[in-house]
C-alpha atoms as a PDB file:
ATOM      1  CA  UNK A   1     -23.564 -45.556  47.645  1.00  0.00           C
ATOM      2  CA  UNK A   2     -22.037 -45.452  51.066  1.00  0.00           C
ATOM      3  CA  UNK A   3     -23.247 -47.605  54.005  1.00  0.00           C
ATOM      4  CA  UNK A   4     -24.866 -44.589  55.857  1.00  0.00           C
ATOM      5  CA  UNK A   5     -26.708 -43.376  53.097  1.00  0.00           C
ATOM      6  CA  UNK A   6     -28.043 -46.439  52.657  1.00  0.00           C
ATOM      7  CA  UNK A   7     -30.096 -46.128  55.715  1.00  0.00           C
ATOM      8  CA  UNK A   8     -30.495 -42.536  55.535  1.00  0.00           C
ATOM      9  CA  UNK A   9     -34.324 -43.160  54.342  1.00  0.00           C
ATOM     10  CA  UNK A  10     -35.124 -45.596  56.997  1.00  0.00           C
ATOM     11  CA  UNK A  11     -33.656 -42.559  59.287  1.00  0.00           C
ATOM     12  CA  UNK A  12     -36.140 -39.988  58.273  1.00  0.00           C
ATOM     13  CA  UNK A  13     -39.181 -41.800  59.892  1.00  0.00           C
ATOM     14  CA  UNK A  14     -37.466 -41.180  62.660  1.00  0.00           C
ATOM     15  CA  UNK A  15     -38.836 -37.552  63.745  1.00  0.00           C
ATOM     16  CA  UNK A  16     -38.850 -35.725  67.251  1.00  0.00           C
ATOM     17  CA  UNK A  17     -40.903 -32.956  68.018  1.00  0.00           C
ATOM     18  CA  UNK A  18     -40.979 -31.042  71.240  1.00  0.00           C
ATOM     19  CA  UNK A  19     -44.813 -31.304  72.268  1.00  0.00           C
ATOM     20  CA  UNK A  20     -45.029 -34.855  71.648  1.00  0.00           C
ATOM     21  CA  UNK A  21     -43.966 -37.922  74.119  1.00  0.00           C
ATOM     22  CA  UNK A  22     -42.375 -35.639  75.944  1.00  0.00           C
ATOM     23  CA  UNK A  23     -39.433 -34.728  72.922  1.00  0.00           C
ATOM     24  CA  UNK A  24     -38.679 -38.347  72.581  1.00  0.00           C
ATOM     25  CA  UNK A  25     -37.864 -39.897  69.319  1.00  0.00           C
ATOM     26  CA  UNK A  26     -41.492 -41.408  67.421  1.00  0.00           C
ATOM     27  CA  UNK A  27     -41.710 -43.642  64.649  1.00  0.00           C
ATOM     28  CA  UNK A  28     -43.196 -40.655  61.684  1.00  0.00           C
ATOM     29  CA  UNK A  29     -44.759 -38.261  63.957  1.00  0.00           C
ATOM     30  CA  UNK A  30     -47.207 -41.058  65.752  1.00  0.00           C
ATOM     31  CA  UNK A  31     -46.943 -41.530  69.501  1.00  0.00           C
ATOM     32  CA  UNK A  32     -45.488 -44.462  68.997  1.00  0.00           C
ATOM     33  CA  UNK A  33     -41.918 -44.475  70.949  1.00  0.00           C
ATOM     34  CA  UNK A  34     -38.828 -45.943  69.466  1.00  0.00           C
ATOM     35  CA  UNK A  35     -38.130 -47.051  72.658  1.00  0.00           C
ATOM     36  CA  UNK A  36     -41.680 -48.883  72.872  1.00  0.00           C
ATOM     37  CA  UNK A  37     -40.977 -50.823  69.911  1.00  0.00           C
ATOM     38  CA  UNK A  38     -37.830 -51.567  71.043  1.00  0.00           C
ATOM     39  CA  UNK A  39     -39.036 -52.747  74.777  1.00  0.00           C
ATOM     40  CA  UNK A  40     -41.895 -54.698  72.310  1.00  0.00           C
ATOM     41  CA  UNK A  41     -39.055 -56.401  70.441  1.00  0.00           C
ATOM     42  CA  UNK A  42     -36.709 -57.210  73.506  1.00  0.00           C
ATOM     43  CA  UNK A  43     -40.018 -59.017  74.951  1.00  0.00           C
ATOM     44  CA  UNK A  44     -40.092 -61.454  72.497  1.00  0.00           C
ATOM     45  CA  UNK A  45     -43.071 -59.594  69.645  1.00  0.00           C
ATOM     46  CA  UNK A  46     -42.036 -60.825  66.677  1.00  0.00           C
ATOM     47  CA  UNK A  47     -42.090 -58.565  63.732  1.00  0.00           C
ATOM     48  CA  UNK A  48     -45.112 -59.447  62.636  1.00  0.00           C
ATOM     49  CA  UNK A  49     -47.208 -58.867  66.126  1.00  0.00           C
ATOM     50  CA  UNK A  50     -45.638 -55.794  65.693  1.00  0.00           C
ATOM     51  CA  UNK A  51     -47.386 -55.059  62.601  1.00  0.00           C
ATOM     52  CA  UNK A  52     -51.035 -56.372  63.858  1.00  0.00           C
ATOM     53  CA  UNK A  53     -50.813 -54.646  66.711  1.00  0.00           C
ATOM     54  CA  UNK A  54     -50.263 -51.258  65.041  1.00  0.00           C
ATOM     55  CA  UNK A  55     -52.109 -51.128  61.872  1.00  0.00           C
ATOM     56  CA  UNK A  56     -50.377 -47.975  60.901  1.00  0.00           C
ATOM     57  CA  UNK A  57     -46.471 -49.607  61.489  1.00  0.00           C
ATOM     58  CA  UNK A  58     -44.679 -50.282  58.820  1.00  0.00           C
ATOM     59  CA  UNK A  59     -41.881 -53.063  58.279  1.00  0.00           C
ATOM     60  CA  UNK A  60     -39.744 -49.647  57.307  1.00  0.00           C
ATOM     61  CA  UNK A  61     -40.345 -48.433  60.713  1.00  0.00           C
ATOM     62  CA  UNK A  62     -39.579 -51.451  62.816  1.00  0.00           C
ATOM     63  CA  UNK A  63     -36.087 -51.169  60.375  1.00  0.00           C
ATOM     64  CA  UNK A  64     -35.644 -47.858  61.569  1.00  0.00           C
ATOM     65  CA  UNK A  65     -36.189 -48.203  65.150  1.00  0.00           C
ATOM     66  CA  UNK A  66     -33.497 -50.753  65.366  1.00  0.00           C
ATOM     67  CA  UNK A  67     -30.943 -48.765  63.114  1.00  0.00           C
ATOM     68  CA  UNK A  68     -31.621 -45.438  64.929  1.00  0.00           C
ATOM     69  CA  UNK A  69     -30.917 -47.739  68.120  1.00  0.00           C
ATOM     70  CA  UNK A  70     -27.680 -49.340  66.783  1.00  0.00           C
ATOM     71  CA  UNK A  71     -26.810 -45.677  65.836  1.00  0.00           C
ATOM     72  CA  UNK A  72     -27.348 -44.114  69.930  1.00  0.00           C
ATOM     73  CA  UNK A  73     -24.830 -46.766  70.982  1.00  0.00           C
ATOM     74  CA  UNK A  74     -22.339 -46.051  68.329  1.00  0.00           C
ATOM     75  CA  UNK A  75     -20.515 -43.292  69.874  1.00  0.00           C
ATOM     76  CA  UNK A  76     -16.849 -43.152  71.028  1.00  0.00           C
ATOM     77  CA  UNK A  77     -15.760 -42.972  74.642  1.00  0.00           C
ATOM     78  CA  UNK A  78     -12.460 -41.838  75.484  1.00  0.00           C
ATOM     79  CA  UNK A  79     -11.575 -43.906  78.531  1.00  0.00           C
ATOM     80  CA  UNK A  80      -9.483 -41.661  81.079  1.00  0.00           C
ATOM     81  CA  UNK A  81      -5.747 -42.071  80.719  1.00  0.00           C
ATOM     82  CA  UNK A  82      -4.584 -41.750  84.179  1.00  0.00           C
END
């Protein structure tokens, strides 16, 4: 199984839909940002605040917050050559 396809499932709670928080990326169709959780995270909320906080977030979900995160930085820039 390759690498990517590996996290291919964590991925797909990952949806974005035009009417909702303003076309940003939610964690399965809540209004719960990806960015919130990961402005949560950077603040120090551990995993498992996380989790108390939001009944309905799963350990899945925190997963694919930070992979869909890693996965926005992971693009090439072509520096210019002159």
């Amino acid at each position: 199984m390759a690498l990517n396809s590996r996290y291919e499932p964590f991925l797909e709670r990952i949806t974005v839909e035009p009417g909702k928080c303003g076309g940003r990326p939610c964690i399965r169709g809540y209004r719960l940002r990806v960015g919130d959780v990961l402005d949560l995270i950077a603040h120090g909320a551990s995993r498992e605040e996380l989790l108390a906080d939001y009944p309905f977030l799963e350990p899945e979900d925190i997963t694919a917050a930070l992979l869909y995160a890693a996965r926005q930085t992971d693009h090439l820039i072509l520096a210019d050559a002159s």
